[in-house]
C-alpha atoms as a PDB file:
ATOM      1  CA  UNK A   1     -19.148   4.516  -3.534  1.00  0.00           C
ATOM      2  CA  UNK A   2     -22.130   5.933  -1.533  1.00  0.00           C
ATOM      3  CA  UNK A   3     -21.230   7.758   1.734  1.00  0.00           C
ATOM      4  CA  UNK A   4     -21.351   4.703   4.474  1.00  0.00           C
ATOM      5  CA  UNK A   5     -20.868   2.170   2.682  1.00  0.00           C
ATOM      6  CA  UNK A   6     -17.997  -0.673   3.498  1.00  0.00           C
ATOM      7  CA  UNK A   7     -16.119  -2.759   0.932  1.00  0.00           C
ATOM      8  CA  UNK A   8     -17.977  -4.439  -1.502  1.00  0.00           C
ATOM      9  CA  UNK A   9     -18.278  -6.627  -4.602  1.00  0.00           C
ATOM     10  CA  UNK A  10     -18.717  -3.722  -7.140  1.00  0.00           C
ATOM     11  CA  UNK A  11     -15.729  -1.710  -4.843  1.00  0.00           C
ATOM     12  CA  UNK A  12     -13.845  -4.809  -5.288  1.00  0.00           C
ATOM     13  CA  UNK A  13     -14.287  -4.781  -8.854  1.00  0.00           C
ATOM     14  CA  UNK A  14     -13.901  -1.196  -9.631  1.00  0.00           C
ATOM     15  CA  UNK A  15     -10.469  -1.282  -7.194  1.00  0.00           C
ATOM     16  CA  UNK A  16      -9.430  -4.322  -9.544  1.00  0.00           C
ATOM     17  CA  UNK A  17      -9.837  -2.954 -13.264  1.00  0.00           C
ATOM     18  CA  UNK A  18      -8.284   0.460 -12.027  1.00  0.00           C
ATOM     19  CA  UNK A  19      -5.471  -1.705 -10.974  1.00  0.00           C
ATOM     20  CA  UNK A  20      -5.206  -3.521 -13.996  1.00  0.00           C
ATOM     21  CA  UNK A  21      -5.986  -0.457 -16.149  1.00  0.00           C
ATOM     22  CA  UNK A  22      -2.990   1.636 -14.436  1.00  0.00           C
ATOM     23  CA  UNK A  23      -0.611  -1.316 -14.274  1.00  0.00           C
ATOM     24  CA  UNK A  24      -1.642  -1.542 -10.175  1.00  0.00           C
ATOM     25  CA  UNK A  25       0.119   1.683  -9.616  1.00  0.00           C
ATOM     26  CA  UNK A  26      -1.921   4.393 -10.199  1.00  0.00           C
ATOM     27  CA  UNK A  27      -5.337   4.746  -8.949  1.00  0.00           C
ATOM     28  CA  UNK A  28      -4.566   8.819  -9.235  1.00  0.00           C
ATOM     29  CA  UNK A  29      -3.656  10.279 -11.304  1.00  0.00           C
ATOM     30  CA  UNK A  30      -0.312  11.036 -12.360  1.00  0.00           C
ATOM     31  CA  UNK A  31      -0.122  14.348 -13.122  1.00  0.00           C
ATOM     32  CA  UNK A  32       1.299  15.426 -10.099  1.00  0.00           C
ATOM     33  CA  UNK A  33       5.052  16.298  -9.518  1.00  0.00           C
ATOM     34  CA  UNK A  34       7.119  14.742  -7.313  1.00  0.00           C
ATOM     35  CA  UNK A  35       8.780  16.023  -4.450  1.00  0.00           C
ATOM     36  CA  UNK A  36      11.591  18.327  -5.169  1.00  0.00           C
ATOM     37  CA  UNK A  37      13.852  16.335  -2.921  1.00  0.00           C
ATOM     38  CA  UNK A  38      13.053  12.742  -2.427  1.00  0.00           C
ATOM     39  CA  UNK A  39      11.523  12.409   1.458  1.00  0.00           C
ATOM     40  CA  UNK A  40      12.205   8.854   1.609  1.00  0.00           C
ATOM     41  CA  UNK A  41      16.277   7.553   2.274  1.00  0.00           C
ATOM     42  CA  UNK A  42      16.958   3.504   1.638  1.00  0.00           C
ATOM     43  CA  UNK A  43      19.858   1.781   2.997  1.00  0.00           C
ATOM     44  CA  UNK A  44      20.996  -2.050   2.453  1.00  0.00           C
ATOM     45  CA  UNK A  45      20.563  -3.914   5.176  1.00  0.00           C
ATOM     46  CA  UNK A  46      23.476  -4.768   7.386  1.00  0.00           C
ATOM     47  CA  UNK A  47      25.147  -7.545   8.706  1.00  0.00           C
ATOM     48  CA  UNK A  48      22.973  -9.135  11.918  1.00  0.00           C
ATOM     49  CA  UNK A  49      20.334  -7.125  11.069  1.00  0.00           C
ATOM     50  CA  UNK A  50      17.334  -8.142  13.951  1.00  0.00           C
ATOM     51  CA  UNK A  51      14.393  -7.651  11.635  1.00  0.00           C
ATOM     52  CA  UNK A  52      16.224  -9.218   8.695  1.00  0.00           C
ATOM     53  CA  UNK A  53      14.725 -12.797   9.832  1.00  0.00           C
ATOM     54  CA  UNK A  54      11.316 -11.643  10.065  1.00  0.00           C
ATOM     55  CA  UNK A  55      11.442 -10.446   6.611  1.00  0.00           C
ATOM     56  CA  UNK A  56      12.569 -13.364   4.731  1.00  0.00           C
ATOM     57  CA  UNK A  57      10.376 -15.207   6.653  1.00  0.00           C
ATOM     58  CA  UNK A  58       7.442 -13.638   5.540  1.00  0.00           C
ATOM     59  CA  UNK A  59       8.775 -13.509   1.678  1.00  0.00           C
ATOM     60  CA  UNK A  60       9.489 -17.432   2.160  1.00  0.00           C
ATOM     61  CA  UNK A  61       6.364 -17.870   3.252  1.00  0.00           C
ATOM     62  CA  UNK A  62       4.445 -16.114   0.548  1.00  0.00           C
ATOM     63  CA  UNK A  63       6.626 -17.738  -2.413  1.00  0.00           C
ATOM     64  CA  UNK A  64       4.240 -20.156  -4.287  1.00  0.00           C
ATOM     65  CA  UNK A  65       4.957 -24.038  -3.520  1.00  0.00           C
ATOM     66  CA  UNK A  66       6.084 -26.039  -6.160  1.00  0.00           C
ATOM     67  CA  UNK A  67       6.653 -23.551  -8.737  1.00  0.00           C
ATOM     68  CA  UNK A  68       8.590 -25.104 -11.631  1.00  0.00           C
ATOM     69  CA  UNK A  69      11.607 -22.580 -12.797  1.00  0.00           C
ATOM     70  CA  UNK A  70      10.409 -23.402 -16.383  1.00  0.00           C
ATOM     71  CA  UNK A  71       7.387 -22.608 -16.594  1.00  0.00           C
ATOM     72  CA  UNK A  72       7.486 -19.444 -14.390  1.00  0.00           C
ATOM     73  CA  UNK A  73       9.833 -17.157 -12.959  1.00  0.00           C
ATOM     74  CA  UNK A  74      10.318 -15.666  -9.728  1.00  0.00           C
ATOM     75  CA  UNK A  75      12.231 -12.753  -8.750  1.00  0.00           C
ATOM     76  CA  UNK A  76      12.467 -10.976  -5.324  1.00  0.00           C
ATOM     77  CA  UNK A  77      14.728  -8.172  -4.163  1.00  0.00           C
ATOM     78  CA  UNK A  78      16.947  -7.837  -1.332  1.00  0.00           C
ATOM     79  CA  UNK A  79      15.341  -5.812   1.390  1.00  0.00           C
ATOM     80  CA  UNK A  80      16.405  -2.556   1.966  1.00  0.00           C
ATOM     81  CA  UNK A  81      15.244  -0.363   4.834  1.00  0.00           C
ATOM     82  CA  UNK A  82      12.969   2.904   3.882  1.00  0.00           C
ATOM     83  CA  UNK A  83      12.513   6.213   6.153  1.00  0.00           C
ATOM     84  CA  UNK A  84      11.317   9.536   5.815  1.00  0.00           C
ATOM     85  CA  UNK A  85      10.615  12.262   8.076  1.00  0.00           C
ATOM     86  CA  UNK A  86       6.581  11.864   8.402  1.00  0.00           C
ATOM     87  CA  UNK A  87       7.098   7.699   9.082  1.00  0.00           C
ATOM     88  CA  UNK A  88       9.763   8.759  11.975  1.00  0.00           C
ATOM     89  CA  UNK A  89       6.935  10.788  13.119  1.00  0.00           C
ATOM     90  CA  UNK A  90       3.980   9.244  13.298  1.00  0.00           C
ATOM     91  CA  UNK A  91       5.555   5.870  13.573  1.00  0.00           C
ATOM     92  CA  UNK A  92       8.661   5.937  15.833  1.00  0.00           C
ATOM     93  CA  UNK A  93       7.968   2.429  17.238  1.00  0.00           C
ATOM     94  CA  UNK A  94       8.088   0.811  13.740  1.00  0.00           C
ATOM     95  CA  UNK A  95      10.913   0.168  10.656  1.00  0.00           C
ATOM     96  CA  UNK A  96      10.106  -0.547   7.464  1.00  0.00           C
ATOM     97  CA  UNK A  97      11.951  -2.564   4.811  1.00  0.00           C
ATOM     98  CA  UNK A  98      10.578  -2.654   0.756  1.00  0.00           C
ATOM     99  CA  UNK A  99      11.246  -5.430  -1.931  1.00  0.00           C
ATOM    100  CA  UNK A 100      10.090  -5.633  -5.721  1.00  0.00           C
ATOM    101  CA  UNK A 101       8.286  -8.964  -6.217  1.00  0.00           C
ATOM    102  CA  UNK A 102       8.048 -10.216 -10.369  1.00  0.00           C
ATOM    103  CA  UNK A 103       6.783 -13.061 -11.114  1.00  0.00           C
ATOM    104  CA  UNK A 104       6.130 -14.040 -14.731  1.00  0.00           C
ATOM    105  CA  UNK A 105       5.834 -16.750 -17.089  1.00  0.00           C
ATOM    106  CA  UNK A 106       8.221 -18.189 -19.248  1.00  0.00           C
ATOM    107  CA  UNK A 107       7.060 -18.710 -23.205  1.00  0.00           C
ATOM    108  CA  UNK A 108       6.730 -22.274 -22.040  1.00  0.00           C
ATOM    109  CA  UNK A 109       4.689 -21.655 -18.846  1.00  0.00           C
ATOM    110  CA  UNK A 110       2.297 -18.813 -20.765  1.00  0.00           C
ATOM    111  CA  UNK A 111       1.679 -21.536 -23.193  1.00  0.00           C
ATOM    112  CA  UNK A 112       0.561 -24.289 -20.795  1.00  0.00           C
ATOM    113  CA  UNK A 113      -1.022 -21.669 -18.844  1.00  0.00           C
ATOM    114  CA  UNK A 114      -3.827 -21.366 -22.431  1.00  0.00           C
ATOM    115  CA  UNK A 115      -3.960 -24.332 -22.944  1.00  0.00           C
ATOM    116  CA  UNK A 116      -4.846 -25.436 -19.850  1.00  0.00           C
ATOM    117  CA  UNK A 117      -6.816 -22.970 -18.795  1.00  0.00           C
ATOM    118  CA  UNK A 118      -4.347 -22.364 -15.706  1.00  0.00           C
ATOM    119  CA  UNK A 119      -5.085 -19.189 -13.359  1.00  0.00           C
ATOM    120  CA  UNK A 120      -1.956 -16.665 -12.774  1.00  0.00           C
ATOM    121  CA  UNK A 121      -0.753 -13.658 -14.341  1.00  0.00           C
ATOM    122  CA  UNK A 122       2.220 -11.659 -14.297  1.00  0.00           C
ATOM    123  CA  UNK A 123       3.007  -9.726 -11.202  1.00  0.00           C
ATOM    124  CA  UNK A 124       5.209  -6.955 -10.324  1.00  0.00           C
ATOM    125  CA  UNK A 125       4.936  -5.462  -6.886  1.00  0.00           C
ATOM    126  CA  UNK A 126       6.530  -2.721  -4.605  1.00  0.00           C
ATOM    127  CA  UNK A 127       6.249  -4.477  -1.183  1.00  0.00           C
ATOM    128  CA  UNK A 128       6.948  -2.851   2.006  1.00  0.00           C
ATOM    129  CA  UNK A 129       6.942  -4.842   5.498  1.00  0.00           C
ATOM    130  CA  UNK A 130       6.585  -2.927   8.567  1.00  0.00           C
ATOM    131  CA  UNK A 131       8.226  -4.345  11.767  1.00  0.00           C
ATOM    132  CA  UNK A 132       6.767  -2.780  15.452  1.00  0.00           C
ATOM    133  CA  UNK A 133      10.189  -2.576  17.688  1.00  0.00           C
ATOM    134  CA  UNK A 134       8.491  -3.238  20.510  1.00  0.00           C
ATOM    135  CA  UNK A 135       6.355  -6.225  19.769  1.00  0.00           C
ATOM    136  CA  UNK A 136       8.145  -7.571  16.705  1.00  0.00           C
ATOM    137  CA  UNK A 137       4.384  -7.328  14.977  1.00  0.00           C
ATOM    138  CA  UNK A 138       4.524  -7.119  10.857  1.00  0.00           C
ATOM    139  CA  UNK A 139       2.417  -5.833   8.668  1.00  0.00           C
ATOM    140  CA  UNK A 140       2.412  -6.030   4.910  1.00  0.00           C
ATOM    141  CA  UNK A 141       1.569  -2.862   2.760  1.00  0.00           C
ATOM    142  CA  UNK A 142       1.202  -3.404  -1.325  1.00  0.00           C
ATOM    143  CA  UNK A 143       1.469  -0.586  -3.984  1.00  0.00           C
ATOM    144  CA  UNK A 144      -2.106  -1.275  -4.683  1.00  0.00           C
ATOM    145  CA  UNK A 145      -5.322  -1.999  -3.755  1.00  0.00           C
ATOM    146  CA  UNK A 146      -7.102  -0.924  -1.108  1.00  0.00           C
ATOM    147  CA  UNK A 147      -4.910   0.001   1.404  1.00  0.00           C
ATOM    148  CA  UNK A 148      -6.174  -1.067   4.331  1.00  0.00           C
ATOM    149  CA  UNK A 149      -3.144  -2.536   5.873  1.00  0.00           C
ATOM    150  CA  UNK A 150      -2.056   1.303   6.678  1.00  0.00           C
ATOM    151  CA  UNK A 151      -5.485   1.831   8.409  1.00  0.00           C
ATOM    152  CA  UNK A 152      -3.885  -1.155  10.648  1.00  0.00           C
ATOM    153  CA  UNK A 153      -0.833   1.094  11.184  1.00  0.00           C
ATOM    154  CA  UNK A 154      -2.782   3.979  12.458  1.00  0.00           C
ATOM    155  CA  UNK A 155      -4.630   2.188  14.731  1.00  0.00           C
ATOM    156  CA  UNK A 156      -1.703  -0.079  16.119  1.00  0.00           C
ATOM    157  CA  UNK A 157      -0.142   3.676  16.588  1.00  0.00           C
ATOM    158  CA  UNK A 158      -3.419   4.900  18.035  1.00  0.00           C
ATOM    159  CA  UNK A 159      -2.910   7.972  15.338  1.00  0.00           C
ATOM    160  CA  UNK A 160      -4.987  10.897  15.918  1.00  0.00           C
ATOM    161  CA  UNK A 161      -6.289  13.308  13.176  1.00  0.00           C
ATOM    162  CA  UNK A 162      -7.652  16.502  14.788  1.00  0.00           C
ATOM    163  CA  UNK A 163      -6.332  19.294  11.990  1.00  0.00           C
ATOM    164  CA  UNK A 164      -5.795  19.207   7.854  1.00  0.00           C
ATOM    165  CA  UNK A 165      -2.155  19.735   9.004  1.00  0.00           C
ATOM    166  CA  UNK A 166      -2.168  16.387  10.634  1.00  0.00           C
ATOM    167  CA  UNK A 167      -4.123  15.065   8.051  1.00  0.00           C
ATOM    168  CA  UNK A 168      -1.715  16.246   5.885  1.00  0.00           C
ATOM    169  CA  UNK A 169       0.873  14.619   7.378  1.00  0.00           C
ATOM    170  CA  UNK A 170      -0.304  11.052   7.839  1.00  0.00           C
ATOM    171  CA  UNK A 171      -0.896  11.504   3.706  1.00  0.00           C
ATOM    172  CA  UNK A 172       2.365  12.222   3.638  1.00  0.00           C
ATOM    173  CA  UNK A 173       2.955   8.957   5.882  1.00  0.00           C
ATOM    174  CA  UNK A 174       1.292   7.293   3.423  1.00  0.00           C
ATOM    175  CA  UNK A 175       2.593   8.570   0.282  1.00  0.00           C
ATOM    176  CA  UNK A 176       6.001   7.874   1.256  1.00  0.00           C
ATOM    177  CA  UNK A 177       5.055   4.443   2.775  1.00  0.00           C
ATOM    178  CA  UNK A 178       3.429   3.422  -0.322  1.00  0.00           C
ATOM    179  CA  UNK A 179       6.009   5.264  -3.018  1.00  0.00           C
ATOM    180  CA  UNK A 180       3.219   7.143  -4.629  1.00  0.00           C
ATOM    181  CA  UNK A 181       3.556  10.923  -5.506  1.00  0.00           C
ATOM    182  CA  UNK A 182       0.401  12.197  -4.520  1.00  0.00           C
ATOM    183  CA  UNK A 183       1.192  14.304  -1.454  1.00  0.00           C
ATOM    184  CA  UNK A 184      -0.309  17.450  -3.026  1.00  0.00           C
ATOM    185  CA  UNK A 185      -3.598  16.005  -3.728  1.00  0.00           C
ATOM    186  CA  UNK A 186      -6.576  17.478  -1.290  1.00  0.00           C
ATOM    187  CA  UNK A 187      -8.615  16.391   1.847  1.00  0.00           C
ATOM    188  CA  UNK A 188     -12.069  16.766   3.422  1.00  0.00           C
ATOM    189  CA  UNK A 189     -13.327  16.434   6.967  1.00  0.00           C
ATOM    190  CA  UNK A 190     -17.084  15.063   6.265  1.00  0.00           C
ATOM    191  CA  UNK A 191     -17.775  14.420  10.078  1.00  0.00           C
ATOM    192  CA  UNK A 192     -16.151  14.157  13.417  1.00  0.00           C
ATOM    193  CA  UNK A 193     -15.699  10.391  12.613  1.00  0.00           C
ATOM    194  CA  UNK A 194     -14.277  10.472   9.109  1.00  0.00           C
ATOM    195  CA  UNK A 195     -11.471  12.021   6.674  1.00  0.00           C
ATOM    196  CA  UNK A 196     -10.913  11.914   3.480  1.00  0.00           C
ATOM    197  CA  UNK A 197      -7.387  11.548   2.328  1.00  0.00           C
ATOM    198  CA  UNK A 198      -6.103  12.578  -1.114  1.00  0.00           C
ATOM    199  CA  UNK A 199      -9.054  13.500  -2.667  1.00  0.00           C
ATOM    200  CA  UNK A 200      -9.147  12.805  -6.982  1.00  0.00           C
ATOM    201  CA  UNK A 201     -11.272  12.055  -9.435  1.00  0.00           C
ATOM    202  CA  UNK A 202     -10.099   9.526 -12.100  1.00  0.00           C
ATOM    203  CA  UNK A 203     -12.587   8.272 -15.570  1.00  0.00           C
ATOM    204  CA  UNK A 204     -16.016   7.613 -13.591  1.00  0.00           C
ATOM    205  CA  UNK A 205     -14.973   7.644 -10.202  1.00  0.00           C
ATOM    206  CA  UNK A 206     -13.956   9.725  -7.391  1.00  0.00           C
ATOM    207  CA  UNK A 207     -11.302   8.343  -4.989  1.00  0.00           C
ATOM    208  CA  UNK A 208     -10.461   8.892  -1.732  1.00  0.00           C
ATOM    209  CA  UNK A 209      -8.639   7.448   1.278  1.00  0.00           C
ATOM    210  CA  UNK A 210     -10.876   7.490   4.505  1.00  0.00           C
ATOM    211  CA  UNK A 211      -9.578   7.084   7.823  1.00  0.00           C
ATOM    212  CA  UNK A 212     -12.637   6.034  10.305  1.00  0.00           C
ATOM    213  CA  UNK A 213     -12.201   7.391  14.137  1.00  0.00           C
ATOM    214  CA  UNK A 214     -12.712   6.031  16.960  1.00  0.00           C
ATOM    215  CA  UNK A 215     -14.954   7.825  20.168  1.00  0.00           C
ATOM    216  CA  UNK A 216     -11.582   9.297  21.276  1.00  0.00           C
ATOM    217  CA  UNK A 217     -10.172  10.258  17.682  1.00  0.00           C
ATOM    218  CA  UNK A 218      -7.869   8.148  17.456  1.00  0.00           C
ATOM    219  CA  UNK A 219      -7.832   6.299  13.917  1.00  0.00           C
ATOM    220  CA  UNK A 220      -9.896   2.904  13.620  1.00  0.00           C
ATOM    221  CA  UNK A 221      -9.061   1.781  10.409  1.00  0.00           C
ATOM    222  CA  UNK A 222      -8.585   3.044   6.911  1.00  0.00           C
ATOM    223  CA  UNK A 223      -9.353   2.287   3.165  1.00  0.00           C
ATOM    224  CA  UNK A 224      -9.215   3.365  -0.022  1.00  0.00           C
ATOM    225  CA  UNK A 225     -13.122   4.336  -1.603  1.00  0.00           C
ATOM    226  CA  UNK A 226     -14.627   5.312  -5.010  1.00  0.00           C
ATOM    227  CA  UNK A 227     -17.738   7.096  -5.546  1.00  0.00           C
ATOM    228  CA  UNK A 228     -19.066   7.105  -9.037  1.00  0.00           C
ATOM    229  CA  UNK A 229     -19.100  10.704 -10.094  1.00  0.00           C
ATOM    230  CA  UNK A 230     -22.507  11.826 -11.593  1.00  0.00           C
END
């Protein structure tokens, strides 16, 4: 995507085949190791659990109504609390708890679905819901897309980047946040009011994750771009 400009129809589309072309998970490429020693440490959670509430709420919520167990299945995982030394860093104020999400159709339901010309697909999806201590705000992040749900965190958490070392480590953030593998991938500092994150190339496009700052450097917002690579 050109320098400047903000989401659009063609990003949209580009962002969606990727997805669909990589199974939603990979929008870099693989080829890079993962950590040595996993960063990120999961535990159930327990009994009473404060945020617990919050989270099924938001699952209930987002469970489609009227969803006949024939036709299509559902299946959700318990929650289980993430952390990793660059969250607890950057984001002291906040927890964060991850699911798997499948839906899919039976042989029943994929047949209607044809014949009918019904809209849905299969889904499977790493979810992970962010809970602010202090405010009890959540925010949703999804193992693909565009991302911009973490540009949220950063500004909720008034983030500053002022060094590739603390760029580095809100990729990290975000790698771990995300479950992706990509902490050794690059970054660039275009302008005062801009970095690129995780810098790759992938078929005909080069993707980055840019982090917009505000007039006191703190980040803005954030989102995942593609520039077509000539």
């Amino acid at each position: 995507m050109p320098k400047g400009m903000s989401a659009s129809a063609p990003l949209r589309a580009v962002a969606l085949a990727a997805a669909v072309a990589l199974a939603g998970c990979l929008l870099f490429p693989a080829r890079l190791a993962a950590q040595a020693e996993p960063a990120v440490t999961v535990a159930p959670l327990a009994a009473g659990d404060p945020d617990a509430p919050l989270v099924r709420q938001w699952l209930e919520a987002r469970k489609p109504a009227g969803l006949p167990s024939e036709l299509k299945t559902l299946d959700v995982s318990e929650p289980v609390e993430i952390a990793s030394p660059s969250l607890s860093a950057l984001f002291p104020d906040w927890r964060f708890f991850r699911v798997t999400w499948s839906e899919a159709f039976t042989r029943k339901g994929e047949k209607l679905r044809k014949k009918n010309d019904i809209a849905g697909e299969n889904v499977f999806q790493v979810i992970t819901l962010g809970v602010q201590r202090s405010s009890r705000a959540l925010i949703a992040f999804f193992d693909s897309g565009d991302y911009a749900s973490f540009g949220e965190l950063l500004a909720r958490a008034r983030i500053e980047i002022r060094s590739f070392a603390r760029a580095q480590a809100v990729w990290s953030a975000f790698c771990d946040l995300h479950d992706k593998p990509w902490q050794s991938q690059p970054h660039d500092w275009p302008d005062t009011r801009h970095w690129r994150l995780g810098e790759t190339s992938l078929g005909e496009f080069h993707y980055y994750y840019e982090v917009t700052l505000g007039d006191d450097g703190a980040a803005v917002s954030g989102q995942l771009k593609a520039e077509p690579l000539r």
